[in-house]
N, C-alpha and C. Protein backbone atom coordinates (compact mmCIF):
# COMPACT_ATOMS: atom_id res chain seq x y z
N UNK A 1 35.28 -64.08 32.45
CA UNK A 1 35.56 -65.12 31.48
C UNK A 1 36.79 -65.92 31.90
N UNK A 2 36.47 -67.31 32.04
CA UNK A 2 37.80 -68.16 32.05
C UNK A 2 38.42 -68.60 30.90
N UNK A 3 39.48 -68.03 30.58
CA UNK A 3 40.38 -68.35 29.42
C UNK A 3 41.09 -69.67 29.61
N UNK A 4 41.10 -70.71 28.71
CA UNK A 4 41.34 -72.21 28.58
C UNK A 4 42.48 -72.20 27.32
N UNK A 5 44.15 -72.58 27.77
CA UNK A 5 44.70 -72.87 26.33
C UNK A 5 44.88 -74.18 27.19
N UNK A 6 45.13 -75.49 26.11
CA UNK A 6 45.54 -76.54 25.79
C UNK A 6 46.20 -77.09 24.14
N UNK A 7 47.19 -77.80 24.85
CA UNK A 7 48.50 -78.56 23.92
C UNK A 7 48.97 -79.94 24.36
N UNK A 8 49.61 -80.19 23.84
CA UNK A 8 50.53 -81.50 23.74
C UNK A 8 51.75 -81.50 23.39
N UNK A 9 52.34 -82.66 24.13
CA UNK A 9 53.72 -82.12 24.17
C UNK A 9 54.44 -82.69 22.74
N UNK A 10 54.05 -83.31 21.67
CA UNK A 10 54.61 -83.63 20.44
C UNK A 10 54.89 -82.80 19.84
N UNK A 11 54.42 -81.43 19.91
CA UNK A 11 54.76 -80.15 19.27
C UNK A 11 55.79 -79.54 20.12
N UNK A 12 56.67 -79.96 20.70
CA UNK A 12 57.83 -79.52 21.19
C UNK A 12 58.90 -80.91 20.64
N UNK A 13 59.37 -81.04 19.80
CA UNK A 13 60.65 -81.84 19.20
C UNK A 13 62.02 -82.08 20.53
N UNK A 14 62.35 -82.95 20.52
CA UNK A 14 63.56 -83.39 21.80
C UNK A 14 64.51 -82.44 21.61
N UNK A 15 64.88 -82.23 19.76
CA UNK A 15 65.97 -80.61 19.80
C UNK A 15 65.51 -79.68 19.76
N UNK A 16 64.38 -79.62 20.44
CA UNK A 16 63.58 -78.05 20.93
C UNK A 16 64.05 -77.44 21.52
N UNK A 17 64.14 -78.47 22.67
CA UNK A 17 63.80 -78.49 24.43
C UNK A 17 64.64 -76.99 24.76
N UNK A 18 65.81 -77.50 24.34
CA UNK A 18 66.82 -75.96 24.40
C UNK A 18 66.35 -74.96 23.82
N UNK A 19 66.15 -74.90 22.52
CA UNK A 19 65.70 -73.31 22.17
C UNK A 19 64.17 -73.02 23.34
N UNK A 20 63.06 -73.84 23.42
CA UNK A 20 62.16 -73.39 24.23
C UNK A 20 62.42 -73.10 25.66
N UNK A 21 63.49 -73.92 26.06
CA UNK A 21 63.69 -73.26 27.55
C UNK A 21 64.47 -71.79 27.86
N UNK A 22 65.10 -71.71 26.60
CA UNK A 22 65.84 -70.25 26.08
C UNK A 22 64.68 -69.62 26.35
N UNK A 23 63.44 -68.90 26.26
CA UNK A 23 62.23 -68.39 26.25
C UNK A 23 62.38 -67.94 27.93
N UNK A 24 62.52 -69.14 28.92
CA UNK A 24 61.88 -68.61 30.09
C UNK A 24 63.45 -67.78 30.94
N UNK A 25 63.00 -67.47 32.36
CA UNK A 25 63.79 -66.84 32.79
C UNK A 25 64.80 -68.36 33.54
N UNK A 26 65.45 -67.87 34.03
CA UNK A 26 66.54 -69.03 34.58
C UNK A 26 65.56 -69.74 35.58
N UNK A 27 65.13 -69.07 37.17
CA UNK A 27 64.38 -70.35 37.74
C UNK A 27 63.49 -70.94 37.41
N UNK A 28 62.39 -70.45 36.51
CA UNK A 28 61.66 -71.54 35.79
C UNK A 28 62.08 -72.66 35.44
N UNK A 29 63.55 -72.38 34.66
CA UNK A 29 64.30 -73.68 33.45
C UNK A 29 64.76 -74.32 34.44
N UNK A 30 65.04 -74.20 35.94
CA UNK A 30 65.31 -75.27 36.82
C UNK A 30 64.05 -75.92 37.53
N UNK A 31 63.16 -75.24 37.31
CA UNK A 31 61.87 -76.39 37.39
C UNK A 31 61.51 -77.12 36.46
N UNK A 32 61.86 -76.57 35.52
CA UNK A 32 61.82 -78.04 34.01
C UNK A 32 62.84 -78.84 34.09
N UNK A 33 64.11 -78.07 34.68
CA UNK A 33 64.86 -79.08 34.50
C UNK A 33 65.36 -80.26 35.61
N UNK A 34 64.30 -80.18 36.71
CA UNK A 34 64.48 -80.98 37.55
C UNK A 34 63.49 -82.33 37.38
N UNK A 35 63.39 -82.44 36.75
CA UNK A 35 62.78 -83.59 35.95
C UNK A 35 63.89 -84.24 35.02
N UNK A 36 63.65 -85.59 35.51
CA UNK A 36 64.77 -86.57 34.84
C UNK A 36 64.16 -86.95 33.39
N UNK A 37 62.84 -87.30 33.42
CA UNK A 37 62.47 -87.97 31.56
C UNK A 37 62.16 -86.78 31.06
N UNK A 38 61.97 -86.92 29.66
CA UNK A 38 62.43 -85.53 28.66
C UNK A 38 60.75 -85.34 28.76
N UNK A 39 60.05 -86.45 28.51
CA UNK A 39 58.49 -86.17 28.08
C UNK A 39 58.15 -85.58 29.55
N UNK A 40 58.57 -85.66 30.77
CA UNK A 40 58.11 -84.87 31.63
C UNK A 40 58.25 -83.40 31.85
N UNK A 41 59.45 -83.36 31.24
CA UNK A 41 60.32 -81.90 31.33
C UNK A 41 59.15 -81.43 30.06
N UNK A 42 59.00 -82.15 29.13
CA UNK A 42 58.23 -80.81 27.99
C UNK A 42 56.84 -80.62 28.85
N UNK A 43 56.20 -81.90 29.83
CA UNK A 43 54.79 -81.45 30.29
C UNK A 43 54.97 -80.20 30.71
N UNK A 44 56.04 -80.04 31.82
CA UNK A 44 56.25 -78.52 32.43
C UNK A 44 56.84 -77.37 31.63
N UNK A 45 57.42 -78.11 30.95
CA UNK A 45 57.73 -76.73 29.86
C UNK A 45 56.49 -76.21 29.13
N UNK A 46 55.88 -77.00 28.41
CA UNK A 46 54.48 -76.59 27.90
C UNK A 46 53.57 -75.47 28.78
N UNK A 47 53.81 -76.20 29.84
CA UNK A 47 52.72 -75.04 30.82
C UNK A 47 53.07 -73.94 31.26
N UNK A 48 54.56 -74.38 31.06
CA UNK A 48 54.86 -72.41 31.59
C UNK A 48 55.42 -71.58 30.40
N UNK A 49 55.23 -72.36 28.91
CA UNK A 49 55.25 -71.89 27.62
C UNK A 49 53.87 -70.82 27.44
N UNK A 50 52.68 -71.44 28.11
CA UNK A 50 51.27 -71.19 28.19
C UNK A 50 51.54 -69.98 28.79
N UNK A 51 51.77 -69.62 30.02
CA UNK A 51 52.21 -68.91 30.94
C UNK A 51 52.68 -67.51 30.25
N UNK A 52 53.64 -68.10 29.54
CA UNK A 52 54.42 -66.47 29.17
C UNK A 52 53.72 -66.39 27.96
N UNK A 53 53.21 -67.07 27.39
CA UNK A 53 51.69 -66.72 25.92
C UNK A 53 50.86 -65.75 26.71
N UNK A 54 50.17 -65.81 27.72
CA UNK A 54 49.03 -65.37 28.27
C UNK A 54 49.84 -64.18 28.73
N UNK A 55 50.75 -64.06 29.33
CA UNK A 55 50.81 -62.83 30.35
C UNK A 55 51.45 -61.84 28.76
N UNK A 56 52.07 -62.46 27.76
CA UNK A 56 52.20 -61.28 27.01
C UNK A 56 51.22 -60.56 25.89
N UNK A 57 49.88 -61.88 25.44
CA UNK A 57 48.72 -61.62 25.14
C UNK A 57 48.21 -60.47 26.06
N UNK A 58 48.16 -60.33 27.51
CA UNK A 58 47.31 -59.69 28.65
C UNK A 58 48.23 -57.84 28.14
N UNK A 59 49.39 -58.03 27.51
CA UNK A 59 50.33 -57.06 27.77
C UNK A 59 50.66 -56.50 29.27
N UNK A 60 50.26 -56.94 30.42
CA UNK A 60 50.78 -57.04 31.71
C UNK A 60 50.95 -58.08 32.14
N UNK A 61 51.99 -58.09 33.80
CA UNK A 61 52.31 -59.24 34.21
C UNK A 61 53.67 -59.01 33.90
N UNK A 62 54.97 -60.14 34.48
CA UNK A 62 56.20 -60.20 34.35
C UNK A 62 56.67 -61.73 35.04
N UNK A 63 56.71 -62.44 33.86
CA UNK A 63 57.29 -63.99 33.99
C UNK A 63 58.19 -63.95 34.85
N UNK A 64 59.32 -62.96 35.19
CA UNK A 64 60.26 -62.78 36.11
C UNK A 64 59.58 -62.87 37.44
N UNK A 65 58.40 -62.76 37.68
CA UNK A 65 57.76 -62.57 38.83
C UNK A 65 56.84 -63.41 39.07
N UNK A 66 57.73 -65.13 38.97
CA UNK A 66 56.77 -66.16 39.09
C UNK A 66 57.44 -66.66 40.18
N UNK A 67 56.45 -67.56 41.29
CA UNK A 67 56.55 -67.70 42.31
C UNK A 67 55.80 -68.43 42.97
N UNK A 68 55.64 -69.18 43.77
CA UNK A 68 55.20 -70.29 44.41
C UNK A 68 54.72 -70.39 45.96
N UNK A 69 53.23 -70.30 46.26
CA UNK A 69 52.99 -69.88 47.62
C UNK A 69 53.12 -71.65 48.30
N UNK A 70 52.97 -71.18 49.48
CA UNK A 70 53.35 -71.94 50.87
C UNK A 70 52.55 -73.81 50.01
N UNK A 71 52.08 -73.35 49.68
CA UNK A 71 51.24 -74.98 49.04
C UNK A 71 51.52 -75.30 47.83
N UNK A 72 52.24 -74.40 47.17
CA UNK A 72 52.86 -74.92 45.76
C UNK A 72 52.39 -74.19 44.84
N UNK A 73 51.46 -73.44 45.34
CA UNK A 73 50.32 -72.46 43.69
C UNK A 73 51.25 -72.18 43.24
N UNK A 74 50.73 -71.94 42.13
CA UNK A 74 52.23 -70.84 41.35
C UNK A 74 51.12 -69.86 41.16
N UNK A 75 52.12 -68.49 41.13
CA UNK A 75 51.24 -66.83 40.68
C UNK A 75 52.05 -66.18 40.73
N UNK A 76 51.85 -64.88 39.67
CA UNK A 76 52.44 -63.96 39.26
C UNK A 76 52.40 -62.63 40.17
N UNK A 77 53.20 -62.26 40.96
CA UNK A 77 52.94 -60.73 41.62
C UNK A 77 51.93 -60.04 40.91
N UNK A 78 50.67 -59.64 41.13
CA UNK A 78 50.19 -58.81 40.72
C UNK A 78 49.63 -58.84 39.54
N UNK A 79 49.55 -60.23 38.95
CA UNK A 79 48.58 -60.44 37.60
C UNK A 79 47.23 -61.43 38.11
N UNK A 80 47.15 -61.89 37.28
CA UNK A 80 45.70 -62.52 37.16
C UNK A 80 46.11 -64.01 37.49
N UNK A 81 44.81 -64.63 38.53
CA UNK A 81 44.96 -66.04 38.87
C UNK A 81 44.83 -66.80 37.53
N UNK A 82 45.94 -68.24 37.63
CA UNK A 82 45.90 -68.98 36.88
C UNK A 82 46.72 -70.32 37.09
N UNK A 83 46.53 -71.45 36.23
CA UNK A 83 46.43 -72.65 37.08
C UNK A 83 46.93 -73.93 35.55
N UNK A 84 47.79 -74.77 36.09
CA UNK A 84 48.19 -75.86 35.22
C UNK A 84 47.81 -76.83 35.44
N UNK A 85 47.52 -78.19 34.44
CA UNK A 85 47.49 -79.31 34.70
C UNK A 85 47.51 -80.22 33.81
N UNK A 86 47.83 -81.41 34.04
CA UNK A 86 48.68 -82.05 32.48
C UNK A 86 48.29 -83.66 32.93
N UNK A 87 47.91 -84.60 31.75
CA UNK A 87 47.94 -85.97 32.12
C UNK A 87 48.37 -86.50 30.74
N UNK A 88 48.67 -87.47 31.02
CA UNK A 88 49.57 -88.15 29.08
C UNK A 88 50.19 -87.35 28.89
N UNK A 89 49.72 -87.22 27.43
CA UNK A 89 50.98 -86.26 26.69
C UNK A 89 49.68 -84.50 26.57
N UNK A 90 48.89 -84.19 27.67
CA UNK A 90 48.33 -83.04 27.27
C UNK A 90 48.33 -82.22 28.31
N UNK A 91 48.37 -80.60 28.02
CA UNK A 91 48.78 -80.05 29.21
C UNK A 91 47.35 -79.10 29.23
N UNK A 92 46.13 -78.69 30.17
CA UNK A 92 45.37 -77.33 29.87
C UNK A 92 46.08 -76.26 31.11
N UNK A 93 45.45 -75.25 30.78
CA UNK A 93 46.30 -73.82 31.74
C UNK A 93 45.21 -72.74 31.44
N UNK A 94 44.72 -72.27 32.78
CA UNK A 94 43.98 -71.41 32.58
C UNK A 94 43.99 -70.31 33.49
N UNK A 95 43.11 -69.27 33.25
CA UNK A 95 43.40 -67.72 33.88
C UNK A 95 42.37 -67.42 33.96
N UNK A 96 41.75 -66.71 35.17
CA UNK A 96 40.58 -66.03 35.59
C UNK A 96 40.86 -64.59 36.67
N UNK A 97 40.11 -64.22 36.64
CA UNK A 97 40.19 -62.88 37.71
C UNK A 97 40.00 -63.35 38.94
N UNK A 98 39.41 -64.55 39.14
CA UNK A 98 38.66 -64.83 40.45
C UNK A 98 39.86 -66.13 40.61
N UNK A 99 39.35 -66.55 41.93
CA UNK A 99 40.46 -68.14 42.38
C UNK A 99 40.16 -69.13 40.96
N UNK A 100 41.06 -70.00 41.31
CA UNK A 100 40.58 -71.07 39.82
C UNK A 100 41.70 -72.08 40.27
N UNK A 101 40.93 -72.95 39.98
CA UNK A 101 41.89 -74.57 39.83
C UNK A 101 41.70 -75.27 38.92
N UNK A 102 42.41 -75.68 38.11
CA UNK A 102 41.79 -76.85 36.77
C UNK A 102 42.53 -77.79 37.25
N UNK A 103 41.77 -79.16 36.35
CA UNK A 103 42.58 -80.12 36.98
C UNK A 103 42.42 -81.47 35.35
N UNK A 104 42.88 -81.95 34.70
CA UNK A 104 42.53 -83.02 33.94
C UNK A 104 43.56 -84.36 33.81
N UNK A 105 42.46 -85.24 33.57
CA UNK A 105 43.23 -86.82 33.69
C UNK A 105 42.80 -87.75 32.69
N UNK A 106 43.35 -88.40 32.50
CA UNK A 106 42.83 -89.51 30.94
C UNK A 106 42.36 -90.33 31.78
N UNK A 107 41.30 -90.79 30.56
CA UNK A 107 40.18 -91.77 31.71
C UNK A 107 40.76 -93.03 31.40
N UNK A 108 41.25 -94.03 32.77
CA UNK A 108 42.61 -95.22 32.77
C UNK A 108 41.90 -95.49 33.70
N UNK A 109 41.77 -97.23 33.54
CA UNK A 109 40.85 -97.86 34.93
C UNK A 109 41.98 -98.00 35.49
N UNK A 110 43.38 -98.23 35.58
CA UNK A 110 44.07 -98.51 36.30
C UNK A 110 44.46 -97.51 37.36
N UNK A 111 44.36 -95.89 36.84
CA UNK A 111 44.81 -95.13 37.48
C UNK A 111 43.19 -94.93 38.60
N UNK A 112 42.36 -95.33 38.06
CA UNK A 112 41.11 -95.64 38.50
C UNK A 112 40.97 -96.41 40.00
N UNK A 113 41.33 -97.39 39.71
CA UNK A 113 41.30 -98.68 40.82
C UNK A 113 42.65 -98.21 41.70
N UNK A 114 43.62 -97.29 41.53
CA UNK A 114 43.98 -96.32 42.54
C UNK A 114 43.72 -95.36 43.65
N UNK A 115 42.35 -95.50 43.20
CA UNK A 115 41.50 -94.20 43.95
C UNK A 115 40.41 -94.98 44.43
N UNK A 116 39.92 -95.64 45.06
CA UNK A 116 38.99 -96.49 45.66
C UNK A 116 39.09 -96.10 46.84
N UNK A 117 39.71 -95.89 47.47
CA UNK A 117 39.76 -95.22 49.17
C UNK A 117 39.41 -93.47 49.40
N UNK A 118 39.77 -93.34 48.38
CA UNK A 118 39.96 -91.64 48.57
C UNK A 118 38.37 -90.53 47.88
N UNK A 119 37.12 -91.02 49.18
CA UNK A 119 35.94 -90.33 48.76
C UNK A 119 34.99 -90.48 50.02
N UNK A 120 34.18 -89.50 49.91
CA UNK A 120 33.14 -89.77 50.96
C UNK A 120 32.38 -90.42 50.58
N UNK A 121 31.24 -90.64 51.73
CA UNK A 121 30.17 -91.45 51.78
C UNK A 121 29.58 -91.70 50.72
N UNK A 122 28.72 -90.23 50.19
CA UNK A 122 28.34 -90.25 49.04
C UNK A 122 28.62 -90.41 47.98
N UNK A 123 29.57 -89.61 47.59
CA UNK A 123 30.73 -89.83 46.60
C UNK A 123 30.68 -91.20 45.78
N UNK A 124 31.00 -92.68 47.29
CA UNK A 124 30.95 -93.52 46.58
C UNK A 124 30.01 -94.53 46.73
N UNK A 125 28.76 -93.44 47.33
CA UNK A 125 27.47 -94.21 46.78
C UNK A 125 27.12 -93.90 45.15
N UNK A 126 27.29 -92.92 44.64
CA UNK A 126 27.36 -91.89 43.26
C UNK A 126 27.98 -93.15 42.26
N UNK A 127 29.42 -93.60 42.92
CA UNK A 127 29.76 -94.51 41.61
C UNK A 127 29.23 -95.49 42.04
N UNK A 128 29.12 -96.36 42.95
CA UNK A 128 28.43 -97.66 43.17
C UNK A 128 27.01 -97.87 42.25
N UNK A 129 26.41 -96.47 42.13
CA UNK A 129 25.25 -96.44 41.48
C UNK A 129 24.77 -96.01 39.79
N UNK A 130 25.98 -96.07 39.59
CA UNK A 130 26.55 -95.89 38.19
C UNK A 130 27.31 -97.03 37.59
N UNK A 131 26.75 -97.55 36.03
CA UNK A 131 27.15 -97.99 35.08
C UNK A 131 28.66 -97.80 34.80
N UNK A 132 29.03 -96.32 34.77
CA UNK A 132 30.69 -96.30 34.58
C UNK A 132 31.63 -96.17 35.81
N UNK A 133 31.73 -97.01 36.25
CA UNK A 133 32.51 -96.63 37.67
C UNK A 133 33.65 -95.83 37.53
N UNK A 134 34.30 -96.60 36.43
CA UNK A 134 35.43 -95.81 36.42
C UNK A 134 35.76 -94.94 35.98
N UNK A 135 34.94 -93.84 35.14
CA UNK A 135 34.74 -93.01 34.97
C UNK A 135 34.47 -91.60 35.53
N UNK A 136 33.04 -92.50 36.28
CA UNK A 136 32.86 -91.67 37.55
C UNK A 136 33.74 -91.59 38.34
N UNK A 137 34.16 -92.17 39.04
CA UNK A 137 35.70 -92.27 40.28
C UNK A 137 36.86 -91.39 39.79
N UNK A 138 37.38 -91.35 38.12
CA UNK A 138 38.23 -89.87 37.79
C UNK A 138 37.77 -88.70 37.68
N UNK A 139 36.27 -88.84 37.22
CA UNK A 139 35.22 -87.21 37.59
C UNK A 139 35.48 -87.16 38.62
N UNK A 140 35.06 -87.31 39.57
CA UNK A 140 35.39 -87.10 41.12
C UNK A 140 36.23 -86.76 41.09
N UNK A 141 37.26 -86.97 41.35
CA UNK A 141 39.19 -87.31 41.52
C UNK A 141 39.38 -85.43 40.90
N UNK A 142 39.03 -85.55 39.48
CA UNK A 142 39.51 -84.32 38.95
C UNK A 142 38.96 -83.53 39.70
N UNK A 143 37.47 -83.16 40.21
CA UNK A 143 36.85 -82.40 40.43
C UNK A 143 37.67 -82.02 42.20
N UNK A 144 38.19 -83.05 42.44
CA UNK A 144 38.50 -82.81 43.83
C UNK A 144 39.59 -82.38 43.60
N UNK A 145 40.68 -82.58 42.73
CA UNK A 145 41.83 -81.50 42.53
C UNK A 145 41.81 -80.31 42.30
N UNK A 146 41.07 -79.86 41.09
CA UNK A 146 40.45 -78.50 41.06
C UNK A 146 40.05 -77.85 42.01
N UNK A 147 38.91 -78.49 43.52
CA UNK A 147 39.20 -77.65 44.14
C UNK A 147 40.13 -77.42 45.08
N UNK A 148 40.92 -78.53 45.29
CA UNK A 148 42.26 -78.06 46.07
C UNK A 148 42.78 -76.94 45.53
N UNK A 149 43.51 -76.94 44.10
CA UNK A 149 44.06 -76.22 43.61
C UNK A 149 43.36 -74.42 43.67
N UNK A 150 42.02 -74.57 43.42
CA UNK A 150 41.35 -73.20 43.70
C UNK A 150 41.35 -72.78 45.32
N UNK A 151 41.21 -73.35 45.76
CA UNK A 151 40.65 -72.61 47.45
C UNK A 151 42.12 -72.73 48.27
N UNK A 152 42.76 -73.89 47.92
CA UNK A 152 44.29 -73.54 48.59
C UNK A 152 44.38 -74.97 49.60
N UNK A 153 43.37 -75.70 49.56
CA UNK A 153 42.65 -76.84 50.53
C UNK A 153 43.93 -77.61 50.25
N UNK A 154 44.20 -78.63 51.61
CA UNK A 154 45.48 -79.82 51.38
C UNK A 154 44.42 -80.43 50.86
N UNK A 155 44.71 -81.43 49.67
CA UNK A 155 44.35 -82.48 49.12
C UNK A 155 44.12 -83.64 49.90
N UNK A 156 45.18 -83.68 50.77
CA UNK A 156 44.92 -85.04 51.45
C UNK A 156 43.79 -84.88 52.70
N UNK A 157 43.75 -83.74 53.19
CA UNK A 157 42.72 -83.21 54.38
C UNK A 157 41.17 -83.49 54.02
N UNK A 158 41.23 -83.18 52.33
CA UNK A 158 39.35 -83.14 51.88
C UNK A 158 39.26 -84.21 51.11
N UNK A 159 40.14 -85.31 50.66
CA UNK A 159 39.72 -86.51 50.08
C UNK A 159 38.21 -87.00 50.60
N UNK A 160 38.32 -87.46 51.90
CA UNK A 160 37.23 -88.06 52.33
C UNK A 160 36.30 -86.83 53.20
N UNK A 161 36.13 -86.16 53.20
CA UNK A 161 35.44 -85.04 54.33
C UNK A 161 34.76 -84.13 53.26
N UNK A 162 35.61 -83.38 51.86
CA UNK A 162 34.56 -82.73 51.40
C UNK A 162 33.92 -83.27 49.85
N UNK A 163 32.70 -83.31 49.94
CA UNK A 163 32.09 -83.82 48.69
C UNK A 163 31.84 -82.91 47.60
N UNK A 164 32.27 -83.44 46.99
CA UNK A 164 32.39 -82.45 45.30
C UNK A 164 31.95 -82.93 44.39
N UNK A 165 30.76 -83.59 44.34
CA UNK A 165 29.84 -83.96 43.32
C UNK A 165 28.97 -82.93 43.14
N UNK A 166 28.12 -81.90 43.81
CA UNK A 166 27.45 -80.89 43.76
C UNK A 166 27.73 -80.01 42.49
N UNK A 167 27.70 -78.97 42.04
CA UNK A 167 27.86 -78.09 41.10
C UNK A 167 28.55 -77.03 41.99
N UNK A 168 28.04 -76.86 43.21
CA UNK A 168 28.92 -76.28 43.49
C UNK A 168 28.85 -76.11 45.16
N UNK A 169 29.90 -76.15 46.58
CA UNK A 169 29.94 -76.40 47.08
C UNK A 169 30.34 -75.35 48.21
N UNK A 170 30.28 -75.15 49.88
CA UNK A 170 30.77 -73.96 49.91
C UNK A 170 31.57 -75.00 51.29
N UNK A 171 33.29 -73.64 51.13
CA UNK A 171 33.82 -74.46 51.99
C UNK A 171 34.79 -73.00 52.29
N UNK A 172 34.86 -72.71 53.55
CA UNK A 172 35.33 -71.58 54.34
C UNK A 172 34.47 -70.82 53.90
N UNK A 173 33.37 -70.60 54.05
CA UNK A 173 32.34 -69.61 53.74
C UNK A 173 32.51 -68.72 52.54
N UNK A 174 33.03 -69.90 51.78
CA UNK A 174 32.96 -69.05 50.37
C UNK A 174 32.08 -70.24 49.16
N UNK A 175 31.72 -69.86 48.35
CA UNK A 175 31.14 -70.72 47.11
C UNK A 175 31.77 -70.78 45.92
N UNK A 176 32.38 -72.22 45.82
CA UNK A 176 33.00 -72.89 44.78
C UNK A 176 32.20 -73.27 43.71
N UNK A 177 32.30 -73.48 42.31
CA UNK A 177 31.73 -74.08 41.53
C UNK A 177 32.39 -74.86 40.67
N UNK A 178 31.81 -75.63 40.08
CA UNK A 178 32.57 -76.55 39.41
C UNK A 178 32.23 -76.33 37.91
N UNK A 179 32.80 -77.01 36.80
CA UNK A 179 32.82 -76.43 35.49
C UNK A 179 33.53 -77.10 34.44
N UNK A 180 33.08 -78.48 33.88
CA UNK A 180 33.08 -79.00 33.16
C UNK A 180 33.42 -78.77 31.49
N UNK A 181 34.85 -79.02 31.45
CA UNK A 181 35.29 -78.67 29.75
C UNK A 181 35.75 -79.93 28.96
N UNK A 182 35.73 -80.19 27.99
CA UNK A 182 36.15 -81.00 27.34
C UNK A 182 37.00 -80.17 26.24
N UNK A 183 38.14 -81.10 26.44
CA UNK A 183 39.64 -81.39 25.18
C UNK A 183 39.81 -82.36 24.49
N UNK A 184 39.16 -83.44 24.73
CA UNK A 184 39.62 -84.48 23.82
C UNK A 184 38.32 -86.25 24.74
N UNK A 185 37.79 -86.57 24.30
CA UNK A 185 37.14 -87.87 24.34
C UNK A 185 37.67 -89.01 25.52
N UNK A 186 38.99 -88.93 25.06
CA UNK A 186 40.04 -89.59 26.42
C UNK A 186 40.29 -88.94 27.52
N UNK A 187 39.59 -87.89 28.03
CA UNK A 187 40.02 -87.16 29.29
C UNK A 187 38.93 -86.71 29.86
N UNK A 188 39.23 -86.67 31.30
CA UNK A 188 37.73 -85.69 31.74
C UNK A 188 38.86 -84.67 32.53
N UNK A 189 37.81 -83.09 32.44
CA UNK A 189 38.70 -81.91 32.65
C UNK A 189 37.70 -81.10 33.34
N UNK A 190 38.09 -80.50 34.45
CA UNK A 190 37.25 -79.54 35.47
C UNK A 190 38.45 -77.95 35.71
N UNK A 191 37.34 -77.30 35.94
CA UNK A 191 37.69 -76.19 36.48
C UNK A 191 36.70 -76.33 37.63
N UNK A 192 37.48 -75.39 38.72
CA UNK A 192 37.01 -75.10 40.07
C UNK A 192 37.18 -73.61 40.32
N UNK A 193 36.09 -72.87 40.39
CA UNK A 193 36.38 -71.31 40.87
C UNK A 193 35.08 -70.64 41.60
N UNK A 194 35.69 -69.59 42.69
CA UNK A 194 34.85 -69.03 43.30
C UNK A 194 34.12 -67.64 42.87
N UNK A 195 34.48 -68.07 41.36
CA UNK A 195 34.21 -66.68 41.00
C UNK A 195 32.91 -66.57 40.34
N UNK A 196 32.01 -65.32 39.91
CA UNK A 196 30.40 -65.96 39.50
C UNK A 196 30.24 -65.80 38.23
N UNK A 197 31.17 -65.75 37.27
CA UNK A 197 31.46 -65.83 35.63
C UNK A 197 31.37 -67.65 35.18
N UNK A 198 30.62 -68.31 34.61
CA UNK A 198 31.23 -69.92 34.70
C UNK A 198 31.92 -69.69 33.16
N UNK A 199 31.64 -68.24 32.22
CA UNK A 199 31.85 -68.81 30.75
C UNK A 199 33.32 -68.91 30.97
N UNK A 200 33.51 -69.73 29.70
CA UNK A 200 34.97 -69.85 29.26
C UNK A 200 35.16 -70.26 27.88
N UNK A 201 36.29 -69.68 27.58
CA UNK A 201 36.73 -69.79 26.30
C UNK A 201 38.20 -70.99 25.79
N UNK A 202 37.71 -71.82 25.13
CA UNK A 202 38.96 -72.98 25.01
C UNK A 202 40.12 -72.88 23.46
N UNK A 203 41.22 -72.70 24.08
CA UNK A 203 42.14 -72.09 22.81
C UNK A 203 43.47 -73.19 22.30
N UNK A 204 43.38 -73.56 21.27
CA UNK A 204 44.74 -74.74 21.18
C UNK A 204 45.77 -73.70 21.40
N UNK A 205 47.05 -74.31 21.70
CA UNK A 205 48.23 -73.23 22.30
C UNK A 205 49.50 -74.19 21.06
N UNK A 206 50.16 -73.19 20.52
CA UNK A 206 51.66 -73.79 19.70
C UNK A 206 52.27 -73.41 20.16
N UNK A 207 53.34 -73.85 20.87
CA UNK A 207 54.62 -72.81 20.96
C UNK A 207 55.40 -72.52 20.49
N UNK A 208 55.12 -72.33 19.01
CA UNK A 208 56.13 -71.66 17.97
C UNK A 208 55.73 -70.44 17.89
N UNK A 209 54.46 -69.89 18.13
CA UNK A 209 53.99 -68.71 18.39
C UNK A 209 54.70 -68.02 18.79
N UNK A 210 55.53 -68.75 20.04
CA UNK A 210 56.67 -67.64 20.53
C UNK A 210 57.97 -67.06 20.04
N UNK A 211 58.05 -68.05 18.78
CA UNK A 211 59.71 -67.73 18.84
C UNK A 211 59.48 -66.43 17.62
């Protein structure tokens, strides 16, 4: 089962920020706090608010033992894979036993007509042949972050080389799938995992829960 929380950052107040960063351990609060605008600092605070929800729901795991491999993943010594991602003001975060990447973006033609270079062949025969271009072109987009984020892939290496319109795709001789959730009307949201469970469960997250 893939476990899904999602939030927004309006439920963290500007005289929060301090009591919620009180919550994490010290190097975390210097990854929130290396962010100059406040609404950016709560995106990352939110997600690693998620973070210490889940690992103390799991009753294992140790937030002290968060950490960042050679490509940026973040993971816990010895707990369960899991994965952030945030666009506007909304953050989802999820956890699986198996690899996993989520990835979500508000559907913006502008951020849209950004991404016109970055697809294969097909890819952008797929939107050429579609009514919503721009729609289609952030499906894509997400779907291709997710699987960066799951398999460990540089982003910039599989823009144009691997196609991720399929359901599911195999790349280092393993099989990815893709996995379609919805949060909200304004966003399109993917998970990417190699694992052969697709259910998942979607949970709103408060972080007053914690205090």
């Amino acid at each position: 089962m893939v476990n899904i929380l999602f939030s927004q950052i309006d439920l963290i107040g500007d005289l929060d920020l301090t009591l919620y960063k009180s919550l994490l351990p010290d190097h975390i609060k210097k990854e929130v706090n290396r962010f100059r605008f406040i609404n950016d600092q709560k995106l990352s605070l939110l997600g690693k608010l998620m973070l210490k929800y889940a690992i103390n729901s799991s009753g294992t795991g140790d937030l002290n033992s968060f950490k960042r491999a050679a490509n940026n993943k973040p993971y816990i010594l010895g707990w369960k894979n899991f994965n952030i991602s945030h666009s506007k003001d909304t953050v989802v975060f999820c956890t699986s036993s198996a690899d996993i990447g989520i990835d979500i973006e508000a559907i913006d033609s502008l951020f849209a007509v950004d991404l016109c270079n970055f697809y294969t062949r097909n890819e952008k025969k797929i939107i050429n042949d579609t009514n919503k271009k721009e729609q289609k072109m952030i499906e894509i987009w997400v779907r291709k972050e997710a699987f960066a984020k799951a398999s460990g892939a540089d982003l910039g290496n599989i823009l144009d080389s691997v196609d991720c319109t399929p359901s599911s795709i195999l790349y280092n001789d393993e099989q990815w799938k893709f996995v379609e959730f919805q949060v909200s009307n304004d966003f399109v949201s993917f998970f990417c995992t190699s694992g052969s469970c697709l259910e998942f469960n979607i949970q709103t997250f408060n972080p007053r829960c914690l205090l």
